[in-house]
PDB file of N, CA and C in Angstrom:
ATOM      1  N   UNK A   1      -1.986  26.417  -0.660  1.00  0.00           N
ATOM      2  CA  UNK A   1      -1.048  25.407  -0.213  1.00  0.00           C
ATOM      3  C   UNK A   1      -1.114  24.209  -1.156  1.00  0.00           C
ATOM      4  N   UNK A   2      -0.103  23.602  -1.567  1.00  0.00           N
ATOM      5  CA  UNK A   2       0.151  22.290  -1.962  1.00  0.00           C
ATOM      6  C   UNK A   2       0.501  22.408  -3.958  1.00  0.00           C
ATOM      7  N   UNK A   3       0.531  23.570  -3.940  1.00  0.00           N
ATOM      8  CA  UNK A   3       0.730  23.879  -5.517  1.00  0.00           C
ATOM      9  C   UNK A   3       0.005  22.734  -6.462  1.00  0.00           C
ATOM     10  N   UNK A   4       0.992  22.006  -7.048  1.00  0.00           N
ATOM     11  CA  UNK A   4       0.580  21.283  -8.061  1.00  0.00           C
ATOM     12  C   UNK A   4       0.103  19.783  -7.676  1.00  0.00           C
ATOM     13  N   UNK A   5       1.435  19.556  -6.675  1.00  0.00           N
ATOM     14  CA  UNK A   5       1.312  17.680  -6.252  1.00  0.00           C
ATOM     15  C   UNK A   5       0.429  17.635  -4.830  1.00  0.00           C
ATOM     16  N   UNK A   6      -0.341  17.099  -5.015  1.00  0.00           N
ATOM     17  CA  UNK A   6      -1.021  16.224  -3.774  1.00  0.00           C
ATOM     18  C   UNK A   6      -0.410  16.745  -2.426  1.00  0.00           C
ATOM     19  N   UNK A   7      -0.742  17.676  -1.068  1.00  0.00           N
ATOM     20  CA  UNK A   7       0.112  17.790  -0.054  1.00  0.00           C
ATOM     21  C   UNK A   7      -0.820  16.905   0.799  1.00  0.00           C
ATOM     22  N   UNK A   8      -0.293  15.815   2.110  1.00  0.00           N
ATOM     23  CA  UNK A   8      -1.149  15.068   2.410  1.00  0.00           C
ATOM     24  C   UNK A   8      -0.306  15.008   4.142  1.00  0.00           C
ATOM     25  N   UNK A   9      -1.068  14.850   4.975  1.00  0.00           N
ATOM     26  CA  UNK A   9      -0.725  15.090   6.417  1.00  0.00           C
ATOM     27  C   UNK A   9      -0.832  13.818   7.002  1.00  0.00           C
ATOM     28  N   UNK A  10       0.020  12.719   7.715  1.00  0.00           N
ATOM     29  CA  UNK A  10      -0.597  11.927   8.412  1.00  0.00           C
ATOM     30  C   UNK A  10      -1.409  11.800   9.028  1.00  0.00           C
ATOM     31  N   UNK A  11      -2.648  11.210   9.934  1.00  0.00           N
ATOM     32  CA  UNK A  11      -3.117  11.620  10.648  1.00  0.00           C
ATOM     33  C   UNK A  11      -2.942  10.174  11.612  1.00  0.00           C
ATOM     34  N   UNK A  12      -2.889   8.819  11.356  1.00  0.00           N
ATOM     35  CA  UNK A  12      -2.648   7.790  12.007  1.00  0.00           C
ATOM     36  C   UNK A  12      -2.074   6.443  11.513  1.00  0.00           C
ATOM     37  N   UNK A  13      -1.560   5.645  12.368  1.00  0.00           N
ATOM     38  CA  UNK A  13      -0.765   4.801  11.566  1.00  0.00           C
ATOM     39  C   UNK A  13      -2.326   3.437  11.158  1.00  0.00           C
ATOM     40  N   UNK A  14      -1.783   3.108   9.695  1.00  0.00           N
ATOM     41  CA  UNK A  14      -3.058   2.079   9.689  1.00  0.00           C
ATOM     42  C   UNK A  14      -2.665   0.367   9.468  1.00  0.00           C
ATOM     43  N   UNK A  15      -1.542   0.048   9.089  1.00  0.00           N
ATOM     44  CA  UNK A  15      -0.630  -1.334   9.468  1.00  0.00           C
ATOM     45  C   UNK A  15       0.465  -1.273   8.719  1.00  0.00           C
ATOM     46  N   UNK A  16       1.151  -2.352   8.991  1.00  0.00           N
ATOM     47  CA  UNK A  16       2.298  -2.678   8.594  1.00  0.00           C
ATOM     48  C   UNK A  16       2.318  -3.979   7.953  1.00  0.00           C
ATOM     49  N   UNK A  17       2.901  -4.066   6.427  1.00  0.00           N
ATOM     50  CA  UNK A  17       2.176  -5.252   5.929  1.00  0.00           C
ATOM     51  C   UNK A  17       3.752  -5.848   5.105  1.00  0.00           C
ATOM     52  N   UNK A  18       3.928  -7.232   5.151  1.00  0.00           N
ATOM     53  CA  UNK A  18       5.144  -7.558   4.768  1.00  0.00           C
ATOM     54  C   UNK A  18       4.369  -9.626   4.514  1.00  0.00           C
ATOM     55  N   UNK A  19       5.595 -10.116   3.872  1.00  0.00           N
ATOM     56  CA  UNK A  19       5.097 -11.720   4.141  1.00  0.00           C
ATOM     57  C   UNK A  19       5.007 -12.317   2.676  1.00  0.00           C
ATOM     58  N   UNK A  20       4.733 -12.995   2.658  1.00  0.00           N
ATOM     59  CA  UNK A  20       4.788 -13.614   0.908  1.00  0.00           C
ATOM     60  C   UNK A  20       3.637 -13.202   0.074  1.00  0.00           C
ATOM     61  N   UNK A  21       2.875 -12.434   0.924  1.00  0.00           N
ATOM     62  CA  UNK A  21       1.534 -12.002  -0.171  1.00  0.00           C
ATOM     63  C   UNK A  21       2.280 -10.182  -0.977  1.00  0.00           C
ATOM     64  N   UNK A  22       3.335 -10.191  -0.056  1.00  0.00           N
ATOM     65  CA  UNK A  22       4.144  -8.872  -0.791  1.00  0.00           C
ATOM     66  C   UNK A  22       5.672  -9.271  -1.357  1.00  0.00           C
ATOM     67  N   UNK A  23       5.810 -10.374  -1.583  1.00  0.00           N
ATOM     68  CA  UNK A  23       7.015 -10.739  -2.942  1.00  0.00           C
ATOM     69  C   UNK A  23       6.667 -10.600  -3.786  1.00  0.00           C
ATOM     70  N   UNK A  24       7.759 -10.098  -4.773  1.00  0.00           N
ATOM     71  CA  UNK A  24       7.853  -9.906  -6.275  1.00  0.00           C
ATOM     72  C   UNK A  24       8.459 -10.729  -7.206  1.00  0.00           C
ATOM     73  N   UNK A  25       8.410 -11.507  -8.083  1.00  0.00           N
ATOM     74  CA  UNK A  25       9.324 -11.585  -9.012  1.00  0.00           C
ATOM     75  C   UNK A  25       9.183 -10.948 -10.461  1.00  0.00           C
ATOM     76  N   UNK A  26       9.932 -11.034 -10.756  1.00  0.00           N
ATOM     77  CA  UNK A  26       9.805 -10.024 -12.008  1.00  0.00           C
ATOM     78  C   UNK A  26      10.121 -10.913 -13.243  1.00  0.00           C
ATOM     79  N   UNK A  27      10.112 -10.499 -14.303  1.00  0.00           N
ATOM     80  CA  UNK A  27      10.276 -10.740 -15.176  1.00  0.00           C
ATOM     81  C   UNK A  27      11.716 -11.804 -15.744  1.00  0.00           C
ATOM     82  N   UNK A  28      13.079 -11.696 -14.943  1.00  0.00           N
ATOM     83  CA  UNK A  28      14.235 -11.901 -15.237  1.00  0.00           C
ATOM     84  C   UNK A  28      14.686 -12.714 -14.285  1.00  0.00           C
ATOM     85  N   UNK A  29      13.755 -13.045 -13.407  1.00  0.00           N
ATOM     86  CA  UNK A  29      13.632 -13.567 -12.331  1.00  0.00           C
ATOM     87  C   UNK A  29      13.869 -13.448 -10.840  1.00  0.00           C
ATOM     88  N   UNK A  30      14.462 -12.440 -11.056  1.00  0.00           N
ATOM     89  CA  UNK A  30      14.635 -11.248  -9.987  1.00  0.00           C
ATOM     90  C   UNK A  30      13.401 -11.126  -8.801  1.00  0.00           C
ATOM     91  N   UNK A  31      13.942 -11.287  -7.610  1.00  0.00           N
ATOM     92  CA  UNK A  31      12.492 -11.619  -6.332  1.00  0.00           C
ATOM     93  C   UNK A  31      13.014 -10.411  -5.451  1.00  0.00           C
ATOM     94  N   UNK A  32      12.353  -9.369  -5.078  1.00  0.00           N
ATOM     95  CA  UNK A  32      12.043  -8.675  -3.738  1.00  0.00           C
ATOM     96  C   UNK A  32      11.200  -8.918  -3.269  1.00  0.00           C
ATOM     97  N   UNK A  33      10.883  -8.142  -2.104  1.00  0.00           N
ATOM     98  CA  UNK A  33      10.150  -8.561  -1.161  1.00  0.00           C
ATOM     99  C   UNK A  33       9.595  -7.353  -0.262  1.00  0.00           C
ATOM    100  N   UNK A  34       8.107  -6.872   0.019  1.00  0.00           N
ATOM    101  CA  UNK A  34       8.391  -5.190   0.175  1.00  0.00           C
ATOM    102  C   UNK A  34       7.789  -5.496   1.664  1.00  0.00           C
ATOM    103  N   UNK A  35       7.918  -4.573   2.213  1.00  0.00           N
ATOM    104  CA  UNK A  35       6.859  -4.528   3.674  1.00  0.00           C
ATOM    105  C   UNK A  35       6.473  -2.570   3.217  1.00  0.00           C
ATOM    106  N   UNK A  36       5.392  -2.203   3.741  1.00  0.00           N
ATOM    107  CA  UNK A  36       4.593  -1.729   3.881  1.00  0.00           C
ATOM    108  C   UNK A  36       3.929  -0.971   5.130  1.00  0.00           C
ATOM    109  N   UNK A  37       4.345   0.247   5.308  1.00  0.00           N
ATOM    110  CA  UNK A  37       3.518   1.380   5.880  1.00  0.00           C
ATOM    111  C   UNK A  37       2.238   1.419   5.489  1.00  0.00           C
ATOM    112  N   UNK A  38       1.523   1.649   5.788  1.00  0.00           N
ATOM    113  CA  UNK A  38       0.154   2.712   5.462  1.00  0.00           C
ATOM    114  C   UNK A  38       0.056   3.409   6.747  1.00  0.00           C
ATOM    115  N   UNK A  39      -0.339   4.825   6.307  1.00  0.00           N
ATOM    116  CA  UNK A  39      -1.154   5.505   7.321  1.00  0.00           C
ATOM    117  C   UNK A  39      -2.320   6.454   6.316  1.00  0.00           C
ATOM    118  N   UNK A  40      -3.038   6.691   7.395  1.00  0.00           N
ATOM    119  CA  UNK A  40      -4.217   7.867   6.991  1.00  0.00           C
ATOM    120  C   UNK A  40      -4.084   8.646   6.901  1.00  0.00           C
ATOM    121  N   UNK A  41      -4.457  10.133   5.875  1.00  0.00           N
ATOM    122  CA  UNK A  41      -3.803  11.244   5.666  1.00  0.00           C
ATOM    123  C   UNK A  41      -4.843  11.886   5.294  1.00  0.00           C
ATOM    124  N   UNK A  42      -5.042  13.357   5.871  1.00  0.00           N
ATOM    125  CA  UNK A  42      -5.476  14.300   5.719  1.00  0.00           C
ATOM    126  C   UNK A  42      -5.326  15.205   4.498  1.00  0.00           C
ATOM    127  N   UNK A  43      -5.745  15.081   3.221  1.00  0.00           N
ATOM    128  CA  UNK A  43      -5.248  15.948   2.184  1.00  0.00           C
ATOM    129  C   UNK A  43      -5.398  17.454   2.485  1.00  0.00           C
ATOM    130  N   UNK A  44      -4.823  18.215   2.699  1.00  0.00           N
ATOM    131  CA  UNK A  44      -4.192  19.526   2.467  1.00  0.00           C
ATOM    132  C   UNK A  44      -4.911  20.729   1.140  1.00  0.00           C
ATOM    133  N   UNK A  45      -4.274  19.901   0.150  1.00  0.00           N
ATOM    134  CA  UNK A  45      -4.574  20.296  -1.432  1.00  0.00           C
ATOM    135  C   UNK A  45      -3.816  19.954  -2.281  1.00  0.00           C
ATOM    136  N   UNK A  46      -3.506  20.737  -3.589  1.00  0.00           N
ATOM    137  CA  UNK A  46      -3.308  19.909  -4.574  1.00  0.00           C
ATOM    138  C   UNK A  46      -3.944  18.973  -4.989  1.00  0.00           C
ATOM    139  N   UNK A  47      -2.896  18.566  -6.500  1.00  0.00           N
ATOM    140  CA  UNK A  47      -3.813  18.042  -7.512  1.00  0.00           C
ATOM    141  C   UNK A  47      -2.907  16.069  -7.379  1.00  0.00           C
ATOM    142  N   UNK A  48      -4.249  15.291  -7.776  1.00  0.00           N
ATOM    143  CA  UNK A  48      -3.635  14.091  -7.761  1.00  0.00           C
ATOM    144  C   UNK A  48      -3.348  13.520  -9.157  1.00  0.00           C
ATOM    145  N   UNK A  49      -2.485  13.502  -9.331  1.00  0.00           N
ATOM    146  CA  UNK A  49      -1.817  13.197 -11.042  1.00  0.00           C
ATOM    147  C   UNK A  49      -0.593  12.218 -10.979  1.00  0.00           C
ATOM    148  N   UNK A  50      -0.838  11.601 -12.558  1.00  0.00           N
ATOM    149  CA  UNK A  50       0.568  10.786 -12.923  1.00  0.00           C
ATOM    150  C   UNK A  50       1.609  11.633 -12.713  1.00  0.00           C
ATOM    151  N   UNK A  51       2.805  11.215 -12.192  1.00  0.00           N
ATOM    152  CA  UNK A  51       4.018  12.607 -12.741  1.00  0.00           C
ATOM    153  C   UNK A  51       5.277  11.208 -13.088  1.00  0.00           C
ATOM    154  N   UNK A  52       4.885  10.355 -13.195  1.00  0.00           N
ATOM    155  CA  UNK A  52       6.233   9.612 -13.971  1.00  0.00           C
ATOM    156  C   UNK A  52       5.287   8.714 -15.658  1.00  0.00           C
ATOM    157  N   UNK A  53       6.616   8.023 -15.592  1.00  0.00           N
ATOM    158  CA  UNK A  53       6.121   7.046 -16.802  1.00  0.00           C
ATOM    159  C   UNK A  53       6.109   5.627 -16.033  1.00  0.00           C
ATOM    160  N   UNK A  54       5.654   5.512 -14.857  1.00  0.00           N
ATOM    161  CA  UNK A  54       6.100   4.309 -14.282  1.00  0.00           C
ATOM    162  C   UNK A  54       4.649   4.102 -13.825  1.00  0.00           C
ATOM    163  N   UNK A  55       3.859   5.252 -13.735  1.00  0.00           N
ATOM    164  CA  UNK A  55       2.512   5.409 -13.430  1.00  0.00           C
ATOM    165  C   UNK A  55       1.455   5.793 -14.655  1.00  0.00           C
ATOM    166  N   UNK A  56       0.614   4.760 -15.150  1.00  0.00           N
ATOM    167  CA  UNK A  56      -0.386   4.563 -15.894  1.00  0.00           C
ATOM    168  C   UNK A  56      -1.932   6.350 -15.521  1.00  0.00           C
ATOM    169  N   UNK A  57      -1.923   6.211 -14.466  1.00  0.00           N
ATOM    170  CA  UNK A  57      -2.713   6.751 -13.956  1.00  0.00           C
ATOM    171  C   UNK A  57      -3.225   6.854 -12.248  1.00  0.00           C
ATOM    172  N   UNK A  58      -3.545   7.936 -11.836  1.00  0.00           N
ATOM    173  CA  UNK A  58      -3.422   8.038 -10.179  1.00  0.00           C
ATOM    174  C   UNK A  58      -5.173   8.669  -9.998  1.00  0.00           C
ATOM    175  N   UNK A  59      -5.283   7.674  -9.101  1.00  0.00           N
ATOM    176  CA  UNK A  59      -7.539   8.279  -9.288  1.00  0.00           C
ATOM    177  C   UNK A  59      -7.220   7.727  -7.110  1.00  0.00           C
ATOM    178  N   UNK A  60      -8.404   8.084  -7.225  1.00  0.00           N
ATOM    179  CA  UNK A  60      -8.858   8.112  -6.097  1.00  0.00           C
ATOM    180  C   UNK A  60     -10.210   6.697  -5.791  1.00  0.00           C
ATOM    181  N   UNK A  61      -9.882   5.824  -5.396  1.00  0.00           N
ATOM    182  CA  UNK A  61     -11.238   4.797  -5.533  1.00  0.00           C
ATOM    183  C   UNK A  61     -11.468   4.144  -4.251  1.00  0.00           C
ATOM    184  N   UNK A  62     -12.858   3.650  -3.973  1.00  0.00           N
ATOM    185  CA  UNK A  62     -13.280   3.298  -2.706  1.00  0.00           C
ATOM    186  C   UNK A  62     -13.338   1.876  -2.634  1.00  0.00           C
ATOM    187  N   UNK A  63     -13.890   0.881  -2.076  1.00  0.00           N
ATOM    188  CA  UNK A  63     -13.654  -0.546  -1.607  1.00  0.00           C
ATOM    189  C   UNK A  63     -14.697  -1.015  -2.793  1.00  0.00           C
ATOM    190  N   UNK A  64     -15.545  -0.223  -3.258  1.00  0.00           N
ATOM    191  CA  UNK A  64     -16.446  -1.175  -4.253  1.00  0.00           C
ATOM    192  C   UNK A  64     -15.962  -1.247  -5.380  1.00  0.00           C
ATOM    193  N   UNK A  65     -15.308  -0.193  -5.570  1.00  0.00           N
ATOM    194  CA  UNK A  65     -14.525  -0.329  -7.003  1.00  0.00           C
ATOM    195  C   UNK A  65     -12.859  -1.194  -6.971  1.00  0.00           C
ATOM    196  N   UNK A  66     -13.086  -1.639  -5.938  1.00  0.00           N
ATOM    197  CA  UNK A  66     -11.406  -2.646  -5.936  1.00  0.00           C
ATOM    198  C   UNK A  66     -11.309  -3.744  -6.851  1.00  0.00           C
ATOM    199  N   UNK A  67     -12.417  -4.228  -6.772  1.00  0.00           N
ATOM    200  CA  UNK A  67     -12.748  -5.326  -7.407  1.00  0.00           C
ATOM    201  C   UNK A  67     -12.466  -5.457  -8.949  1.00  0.00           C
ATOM    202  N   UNK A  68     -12.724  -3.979  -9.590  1.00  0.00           N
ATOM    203  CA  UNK A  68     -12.556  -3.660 -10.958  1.00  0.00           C
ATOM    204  C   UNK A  68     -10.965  -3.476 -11.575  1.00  0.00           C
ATOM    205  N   UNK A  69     -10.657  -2.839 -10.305  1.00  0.00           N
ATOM    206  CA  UNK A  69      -8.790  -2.797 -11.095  1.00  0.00           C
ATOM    207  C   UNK A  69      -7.928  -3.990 -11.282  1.00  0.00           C
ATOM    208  N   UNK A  70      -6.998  -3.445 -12.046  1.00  0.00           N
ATOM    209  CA  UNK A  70      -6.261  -4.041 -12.264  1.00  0.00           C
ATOM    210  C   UNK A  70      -5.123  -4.094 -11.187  1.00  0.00           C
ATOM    211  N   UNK A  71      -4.235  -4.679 -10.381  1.00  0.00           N
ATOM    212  CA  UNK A  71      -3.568  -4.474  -9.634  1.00  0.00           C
ATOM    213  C   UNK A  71      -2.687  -5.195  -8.960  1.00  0.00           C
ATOM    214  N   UNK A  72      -1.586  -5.155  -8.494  1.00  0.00           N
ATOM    215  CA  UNK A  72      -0.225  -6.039  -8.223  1.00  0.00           C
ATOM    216  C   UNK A  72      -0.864  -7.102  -6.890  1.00  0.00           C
ATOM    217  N   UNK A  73      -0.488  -8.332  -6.763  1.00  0.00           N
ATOM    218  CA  UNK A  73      -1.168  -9.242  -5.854  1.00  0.00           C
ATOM    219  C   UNK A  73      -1.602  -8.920  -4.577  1.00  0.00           C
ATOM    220  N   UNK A  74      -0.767  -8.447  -3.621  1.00  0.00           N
ATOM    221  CA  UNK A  74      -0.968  -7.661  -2.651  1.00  0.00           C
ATOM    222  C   UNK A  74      -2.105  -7.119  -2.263  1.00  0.00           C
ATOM    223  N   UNK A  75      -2.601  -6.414  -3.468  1.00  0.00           N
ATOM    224  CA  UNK A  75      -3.807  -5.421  -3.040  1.00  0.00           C
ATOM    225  C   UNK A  75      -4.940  -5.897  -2.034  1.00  0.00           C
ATOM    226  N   UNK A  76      -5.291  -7.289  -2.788  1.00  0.00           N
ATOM    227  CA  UNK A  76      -6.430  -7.962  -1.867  1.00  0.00           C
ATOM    228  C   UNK A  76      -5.814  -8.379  -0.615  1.00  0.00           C
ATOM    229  N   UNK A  77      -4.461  -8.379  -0.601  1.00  0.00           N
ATOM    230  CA  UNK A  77      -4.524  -8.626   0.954  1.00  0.00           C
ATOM    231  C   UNK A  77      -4.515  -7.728   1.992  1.00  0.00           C
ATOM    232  N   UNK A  78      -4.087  -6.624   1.571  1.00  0.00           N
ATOM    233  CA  UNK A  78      -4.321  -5.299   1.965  1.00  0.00           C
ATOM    234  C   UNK A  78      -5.385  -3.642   1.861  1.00  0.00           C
ATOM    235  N   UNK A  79      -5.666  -3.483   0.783  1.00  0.00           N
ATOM    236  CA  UNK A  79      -6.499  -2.695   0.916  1.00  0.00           C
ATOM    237  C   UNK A  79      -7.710  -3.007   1.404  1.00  0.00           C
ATOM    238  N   UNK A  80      -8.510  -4.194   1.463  1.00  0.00           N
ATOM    239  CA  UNK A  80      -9.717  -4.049   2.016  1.00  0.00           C
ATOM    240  C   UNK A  80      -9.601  -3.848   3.707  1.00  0.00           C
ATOM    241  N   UNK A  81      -9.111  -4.342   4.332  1.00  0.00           N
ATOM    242  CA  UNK A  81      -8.832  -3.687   5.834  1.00  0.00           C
ATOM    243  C   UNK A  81      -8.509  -2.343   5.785  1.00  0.00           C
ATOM    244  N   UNK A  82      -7.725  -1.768   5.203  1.00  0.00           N
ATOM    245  CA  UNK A  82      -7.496  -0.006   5.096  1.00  0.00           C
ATOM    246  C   UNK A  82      -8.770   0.213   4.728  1.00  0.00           C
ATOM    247  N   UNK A  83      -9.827   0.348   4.521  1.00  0.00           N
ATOM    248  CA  UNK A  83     -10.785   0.648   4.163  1.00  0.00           C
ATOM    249  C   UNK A  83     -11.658   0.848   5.266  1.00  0.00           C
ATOM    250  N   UNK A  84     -11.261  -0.032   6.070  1.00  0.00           N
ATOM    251  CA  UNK A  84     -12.345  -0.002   7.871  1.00  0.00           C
ATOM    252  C   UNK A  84     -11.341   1.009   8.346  1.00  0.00           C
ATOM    253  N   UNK A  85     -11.954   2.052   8.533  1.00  0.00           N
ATOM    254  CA  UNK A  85     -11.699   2.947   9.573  1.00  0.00           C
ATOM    255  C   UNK A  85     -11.854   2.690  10.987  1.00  0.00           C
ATOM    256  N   UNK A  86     -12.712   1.825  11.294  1.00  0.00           N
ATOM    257  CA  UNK A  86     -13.162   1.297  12.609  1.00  0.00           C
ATOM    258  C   UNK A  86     -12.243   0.910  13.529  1.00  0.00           C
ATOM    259  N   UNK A  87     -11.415  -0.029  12.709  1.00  0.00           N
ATOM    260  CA  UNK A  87     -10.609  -0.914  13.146  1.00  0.00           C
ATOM    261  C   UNK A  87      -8.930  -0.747  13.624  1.00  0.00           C
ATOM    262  N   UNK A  88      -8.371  -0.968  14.769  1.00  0.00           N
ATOM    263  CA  UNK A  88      -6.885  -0.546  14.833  1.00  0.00           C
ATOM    264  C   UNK A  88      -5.873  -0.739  14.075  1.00  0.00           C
ATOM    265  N   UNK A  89      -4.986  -0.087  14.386  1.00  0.00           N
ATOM    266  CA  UNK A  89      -3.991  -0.276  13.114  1.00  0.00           C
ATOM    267  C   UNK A  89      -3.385  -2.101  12.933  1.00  0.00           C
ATOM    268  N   UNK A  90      -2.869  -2.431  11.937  1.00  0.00           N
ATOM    269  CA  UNK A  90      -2.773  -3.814  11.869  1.00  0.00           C
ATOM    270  C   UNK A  90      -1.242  -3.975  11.721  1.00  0.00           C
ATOM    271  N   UNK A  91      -1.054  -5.643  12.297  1.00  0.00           N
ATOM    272  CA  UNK A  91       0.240  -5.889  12.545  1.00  0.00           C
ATOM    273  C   UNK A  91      -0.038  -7.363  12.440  1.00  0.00           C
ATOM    274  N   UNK A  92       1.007  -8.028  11.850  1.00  0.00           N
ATOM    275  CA  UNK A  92       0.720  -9.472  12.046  1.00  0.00           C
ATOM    276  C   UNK A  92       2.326 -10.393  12.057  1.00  0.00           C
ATOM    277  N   UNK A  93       2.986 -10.028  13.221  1.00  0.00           N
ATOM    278  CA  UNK A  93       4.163 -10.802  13.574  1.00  0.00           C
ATOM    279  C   UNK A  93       4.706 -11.837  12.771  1.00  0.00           C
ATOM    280  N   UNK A  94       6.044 -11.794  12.672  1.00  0.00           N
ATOM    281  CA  UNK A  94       7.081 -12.612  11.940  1.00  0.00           C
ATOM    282  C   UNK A  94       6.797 -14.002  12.464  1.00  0.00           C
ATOM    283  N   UNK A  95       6.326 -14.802  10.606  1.00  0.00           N
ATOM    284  CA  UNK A  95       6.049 -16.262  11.337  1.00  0.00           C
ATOM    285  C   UNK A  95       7.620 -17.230  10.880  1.00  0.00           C
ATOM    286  N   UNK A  96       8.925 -15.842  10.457  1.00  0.00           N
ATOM    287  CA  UNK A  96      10.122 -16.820   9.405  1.00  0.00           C
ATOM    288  C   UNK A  96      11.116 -17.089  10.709  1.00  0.00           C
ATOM    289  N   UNK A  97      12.046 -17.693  10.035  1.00  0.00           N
ATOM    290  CA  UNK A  97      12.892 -17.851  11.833  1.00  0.00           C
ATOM    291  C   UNK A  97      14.395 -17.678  10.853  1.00  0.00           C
ATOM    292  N   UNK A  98      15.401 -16.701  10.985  1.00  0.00           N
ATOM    293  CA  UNK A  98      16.543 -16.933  10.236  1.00  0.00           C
ATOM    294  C   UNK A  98      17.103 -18.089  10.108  1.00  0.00           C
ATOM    295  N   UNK A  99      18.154 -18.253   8.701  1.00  0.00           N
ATOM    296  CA  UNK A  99      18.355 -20.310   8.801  1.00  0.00           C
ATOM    297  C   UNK A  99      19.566 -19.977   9.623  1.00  0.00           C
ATOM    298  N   UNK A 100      19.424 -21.201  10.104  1.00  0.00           N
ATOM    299  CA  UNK A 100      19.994 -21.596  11.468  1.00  0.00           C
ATOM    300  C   UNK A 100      19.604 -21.615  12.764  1.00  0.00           C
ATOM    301  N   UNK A 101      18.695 -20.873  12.993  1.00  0.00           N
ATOM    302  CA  UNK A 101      17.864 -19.990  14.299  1.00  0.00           C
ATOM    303  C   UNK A 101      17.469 -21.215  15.003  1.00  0.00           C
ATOM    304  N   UNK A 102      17.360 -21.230  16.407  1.00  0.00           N
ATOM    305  CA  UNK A 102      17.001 -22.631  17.093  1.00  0.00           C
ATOM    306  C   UNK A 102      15.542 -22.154  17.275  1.00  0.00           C
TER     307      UNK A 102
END
């Protein structure tokens, strides 16, 4: 099962992550803004590999080695909680109010 690419099974939801620690701007000045699934997944099989040019490299690393990468801002606000298994899935409510909103 899982031939070449990574086959991976949910197994639980682990938060939902959105807010200004996940805006982008880019280069041209261009701003998105992402929110964020995670869940936990059961790998299956397959192999874990680059398959674009948009990806440097795809590894597998644990909470001690976070510290060492290189990585888009976000990360620290998020991966170290994915890392506690212990802990329920995470959520942290809309603090924006649409303009105009009373």
């Amino acid at each position: 099962m899982g031939g070449d690419r990574v086959v991976a099974i949910p197994t639980r939801p682990l938060g939902v992550y959105g807010g200004p620690h996940c805006v982008v701007t880019y280069p041209n000045g261009d701003q998105t803004g992402y929110v964020m699934l995670a869940f936990e997944c059961a790998v299956q099989g397959g192999t874990l590999r680059s398959y674009s040019d948009e990806t440097v490299a795809a590894t597998y690393e644990g909470a001690a080695e976070l510290h060492t990468l290189r990585t888009s801002p976000w990360v620290p606000h998020v991966l170290p909680g994915l890392y506690d298994r212990s802990r329920a899935a995470h959520f942290a409510a809309a603090t924006w109010k649409p303009p105009g909103a009373v």
